[in-house]
Every structure is written in C-alpha cells, then in structure tokens.
C-alpha atoms as a PDB file:
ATOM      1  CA  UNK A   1       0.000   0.000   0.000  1.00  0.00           C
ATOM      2  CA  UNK A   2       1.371   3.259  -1.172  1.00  0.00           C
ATOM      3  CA  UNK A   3       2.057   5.730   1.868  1.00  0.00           C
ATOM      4  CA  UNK A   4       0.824   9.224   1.447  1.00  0.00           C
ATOM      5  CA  UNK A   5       2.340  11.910   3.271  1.00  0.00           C
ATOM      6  CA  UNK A   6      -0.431  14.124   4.756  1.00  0.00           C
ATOM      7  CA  UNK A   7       1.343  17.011   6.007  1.00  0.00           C
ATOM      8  CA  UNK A   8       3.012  18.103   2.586  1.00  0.00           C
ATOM      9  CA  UNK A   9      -0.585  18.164   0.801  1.00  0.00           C
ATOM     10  CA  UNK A  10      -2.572  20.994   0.421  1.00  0.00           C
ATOM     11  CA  UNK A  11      -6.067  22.022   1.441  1.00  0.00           C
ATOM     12  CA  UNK A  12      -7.752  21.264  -1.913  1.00  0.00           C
ATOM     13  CA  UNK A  13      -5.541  18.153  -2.356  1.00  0.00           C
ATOM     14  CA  UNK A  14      -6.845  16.965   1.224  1.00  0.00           C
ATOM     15  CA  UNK A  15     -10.272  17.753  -0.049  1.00  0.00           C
ATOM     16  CA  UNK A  16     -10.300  15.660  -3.160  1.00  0.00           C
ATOM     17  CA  UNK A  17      -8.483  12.810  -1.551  1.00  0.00           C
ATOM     18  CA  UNK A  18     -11.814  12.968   1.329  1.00  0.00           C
ATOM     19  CA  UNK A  19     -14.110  12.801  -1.427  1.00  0.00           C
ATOM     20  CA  UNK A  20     -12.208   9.770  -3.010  1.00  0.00           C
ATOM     21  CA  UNK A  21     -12.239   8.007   0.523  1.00  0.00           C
ATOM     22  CA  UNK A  22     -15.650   8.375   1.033  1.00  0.00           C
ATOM     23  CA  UNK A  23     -16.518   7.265  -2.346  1.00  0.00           C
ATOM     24  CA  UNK A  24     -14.542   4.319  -1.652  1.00  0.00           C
ATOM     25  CA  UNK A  25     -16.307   3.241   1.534  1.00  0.00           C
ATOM     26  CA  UNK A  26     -19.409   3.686   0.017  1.00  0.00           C
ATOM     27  CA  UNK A  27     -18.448   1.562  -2.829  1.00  0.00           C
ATOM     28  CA  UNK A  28     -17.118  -1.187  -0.382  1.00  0.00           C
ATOM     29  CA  UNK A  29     -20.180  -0.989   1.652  1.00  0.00           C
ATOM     30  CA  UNK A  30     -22.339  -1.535  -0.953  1.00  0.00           C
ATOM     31  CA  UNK A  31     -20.584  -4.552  -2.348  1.00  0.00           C
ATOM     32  CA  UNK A  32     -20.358  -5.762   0.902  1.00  0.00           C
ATOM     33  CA  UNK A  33     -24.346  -5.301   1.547  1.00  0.00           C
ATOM     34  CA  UNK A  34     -24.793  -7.270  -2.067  1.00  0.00           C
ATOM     35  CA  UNK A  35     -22.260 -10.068  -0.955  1.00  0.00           C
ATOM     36  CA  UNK A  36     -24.433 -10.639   2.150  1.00  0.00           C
ATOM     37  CA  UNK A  37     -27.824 -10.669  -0.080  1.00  0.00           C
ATOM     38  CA  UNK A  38     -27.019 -12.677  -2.207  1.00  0.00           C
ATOM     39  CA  UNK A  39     -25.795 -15.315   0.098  1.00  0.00           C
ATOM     40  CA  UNK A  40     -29.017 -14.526   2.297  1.00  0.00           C
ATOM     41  CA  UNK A  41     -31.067 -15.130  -0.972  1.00  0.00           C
ATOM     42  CA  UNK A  42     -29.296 -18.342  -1.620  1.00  0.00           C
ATOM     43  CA  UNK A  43     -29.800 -19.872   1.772  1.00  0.00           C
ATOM     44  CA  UNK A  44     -33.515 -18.987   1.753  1.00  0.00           C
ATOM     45  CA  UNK A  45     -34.104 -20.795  -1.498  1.00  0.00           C
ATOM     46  CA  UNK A  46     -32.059 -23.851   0.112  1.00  0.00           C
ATOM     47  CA  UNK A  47     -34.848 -23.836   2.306  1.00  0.00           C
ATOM     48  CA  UNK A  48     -37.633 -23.685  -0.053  1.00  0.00           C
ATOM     49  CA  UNK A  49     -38.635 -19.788   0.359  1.00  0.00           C
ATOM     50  CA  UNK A  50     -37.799 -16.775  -1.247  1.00  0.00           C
ATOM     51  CA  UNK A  51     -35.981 -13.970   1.272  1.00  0.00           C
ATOM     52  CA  UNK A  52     -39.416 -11.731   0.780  1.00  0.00           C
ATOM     53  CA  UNK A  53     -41.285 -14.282   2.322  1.00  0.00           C
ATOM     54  CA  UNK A  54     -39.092 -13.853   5.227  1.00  0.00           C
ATOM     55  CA  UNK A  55     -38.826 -10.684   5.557  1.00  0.00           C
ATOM     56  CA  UNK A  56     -41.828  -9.520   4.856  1.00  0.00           C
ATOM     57  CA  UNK A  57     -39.895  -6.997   2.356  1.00  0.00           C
ATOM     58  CA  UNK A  58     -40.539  -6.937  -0.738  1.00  0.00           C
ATOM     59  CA  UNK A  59     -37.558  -7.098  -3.426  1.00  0.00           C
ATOM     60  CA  UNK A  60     -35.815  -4.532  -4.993  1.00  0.00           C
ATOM     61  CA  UNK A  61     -36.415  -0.907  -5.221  1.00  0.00           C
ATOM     62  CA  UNK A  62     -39.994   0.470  -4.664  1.00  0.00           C
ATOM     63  CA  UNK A  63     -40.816   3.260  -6.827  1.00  0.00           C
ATOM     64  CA  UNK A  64     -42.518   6.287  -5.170  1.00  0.00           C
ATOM     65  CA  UNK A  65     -45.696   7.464  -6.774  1.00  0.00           C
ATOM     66  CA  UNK A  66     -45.723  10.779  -7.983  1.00  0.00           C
ATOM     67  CA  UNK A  67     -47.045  12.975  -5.613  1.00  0.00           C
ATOM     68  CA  UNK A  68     -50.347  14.655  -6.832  1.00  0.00           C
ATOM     69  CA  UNK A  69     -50.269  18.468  -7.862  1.00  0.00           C
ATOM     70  CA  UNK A  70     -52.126  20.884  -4.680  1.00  0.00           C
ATOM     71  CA  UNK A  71     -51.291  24.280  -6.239  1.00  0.00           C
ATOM     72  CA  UNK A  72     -51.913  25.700 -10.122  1.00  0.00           C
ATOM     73  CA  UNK A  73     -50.496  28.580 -11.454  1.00  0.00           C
ATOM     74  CA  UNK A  74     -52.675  31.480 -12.182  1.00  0.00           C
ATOM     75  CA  UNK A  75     -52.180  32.206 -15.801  1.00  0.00           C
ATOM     76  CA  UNK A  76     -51.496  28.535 -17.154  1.00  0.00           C
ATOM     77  CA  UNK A  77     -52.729  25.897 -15.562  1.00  0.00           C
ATOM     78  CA  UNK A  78     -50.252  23.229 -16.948  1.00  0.00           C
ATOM     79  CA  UNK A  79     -47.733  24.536 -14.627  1.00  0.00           C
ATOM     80  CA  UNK A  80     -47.879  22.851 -11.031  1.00  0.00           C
ATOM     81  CA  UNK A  81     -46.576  22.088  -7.524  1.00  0.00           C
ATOM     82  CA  UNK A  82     -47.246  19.343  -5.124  1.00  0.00           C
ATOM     83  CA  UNK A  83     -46.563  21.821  -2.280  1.00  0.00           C
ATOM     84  CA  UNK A  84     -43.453  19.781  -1.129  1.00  0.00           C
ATOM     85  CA  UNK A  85     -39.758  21.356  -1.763  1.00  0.00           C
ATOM     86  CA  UNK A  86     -38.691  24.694  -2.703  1.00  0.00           C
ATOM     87  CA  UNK A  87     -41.674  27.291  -3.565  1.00  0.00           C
ATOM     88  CA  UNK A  88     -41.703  28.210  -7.414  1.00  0.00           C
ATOM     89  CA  UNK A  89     -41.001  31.619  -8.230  1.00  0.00           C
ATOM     90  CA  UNK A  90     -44.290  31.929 -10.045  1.00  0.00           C
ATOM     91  CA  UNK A  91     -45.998  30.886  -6.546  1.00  0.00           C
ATOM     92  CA  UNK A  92     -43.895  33.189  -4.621  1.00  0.00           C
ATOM     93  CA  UNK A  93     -44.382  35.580  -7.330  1.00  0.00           C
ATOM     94  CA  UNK A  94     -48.253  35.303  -6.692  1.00  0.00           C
ATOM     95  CA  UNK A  95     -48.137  35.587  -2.842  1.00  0.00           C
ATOM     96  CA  UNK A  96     -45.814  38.161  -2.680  1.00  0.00           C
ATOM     97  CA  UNK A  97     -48.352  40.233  -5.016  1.00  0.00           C
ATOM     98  CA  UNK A  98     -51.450  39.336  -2.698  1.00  0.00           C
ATOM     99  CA  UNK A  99     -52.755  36.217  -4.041  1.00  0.00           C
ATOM    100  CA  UNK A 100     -54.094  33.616  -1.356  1.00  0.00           C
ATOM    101  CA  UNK A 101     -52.108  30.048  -1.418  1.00  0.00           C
ATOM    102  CA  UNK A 102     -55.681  29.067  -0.725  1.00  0.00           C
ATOM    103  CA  UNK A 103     -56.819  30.833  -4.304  1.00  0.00           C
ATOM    104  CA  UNK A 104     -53.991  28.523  -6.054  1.00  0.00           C
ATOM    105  CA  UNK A 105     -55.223  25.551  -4.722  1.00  0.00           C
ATOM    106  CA  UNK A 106     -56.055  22.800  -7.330  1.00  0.00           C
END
C-alpha cells in the first residue's frame, strides 16, 4: 500500500483525496451489503422460500408514486406544484403580489 504523506498536501488536495475516501467506503459498503444478499437469498431458497417471504420486504427498489399536484399557477394551468420542496417563483411571485395560497389551490 502506497504511503501518502499528509502534512506536505494541500487544502484542496486533502479535499479531493476525502471525497475519493468516502466514495470508496461507500463503494465497499455496498458490495459488501450485495455479498451478504445474495448469500441470504441463496440460503432462503435452500430452504424452499424466497428472502421476501421472510422478511416480509418486498424485493428490490420500490418506486414512489408521484405525488399529486395541490397548487396551479394562475395564468397557465399546466404549470404545477405538489406543495413539497422549494416554492416556485411563479408561486412566490403570486403571494408576494397578494394572491391567497388558498386561491392557487387545485
């Protein structure tokens, strides 16, 4: 393994070789995660079941429903917002200039 000297790098240097290490562990991790499924998986079908019957989990990634529109804008009602994350500029455009949320509402 290849020593690196700490003290003779610089800030941005430091920085970029943080980033790397983290990347790295995450990397491991997550091999290390699959590893250990797929052995998990393989044992469970040894035993006649599949690891979701198990669990109770079910497999793979769930996908998250989109999350219904609550507010329309006031001019063209194709544009939206769910009301969850940042405010659009044409809502906060619309408040500021004494429009209710409530009058936005869908």
């Amino acid at each position: 393994m290849t020593q690196i000297n700490l003290e003779e790098m610089t800030l941005p240097e430091l920085k970029s070789l943080q980033k790397k290490v983290a990347k790295a562990i995450e990397g491991f991790e997550e091999r290390q995660k699959s590893h250990a499924l797929a052995e998990l998986e393989v044992k469970a079908r040894e035993l006649g079941f599949s690891l979701s019957e198990l669990t109770g989990a079910p497999q793979g990634k769930a996908k998250r429903k989109a999350a219904a529109p609550k507010y329309r804008h006031p001019d063209d009602a194709s544009i939206t917002w769910t009301g969850k994350g940042r405010q659009p500029a044409w809502f906060k455009a619309a408040v500021t200039s004494g429009v209710s949320p409530d009058d936005l509402l869908v």
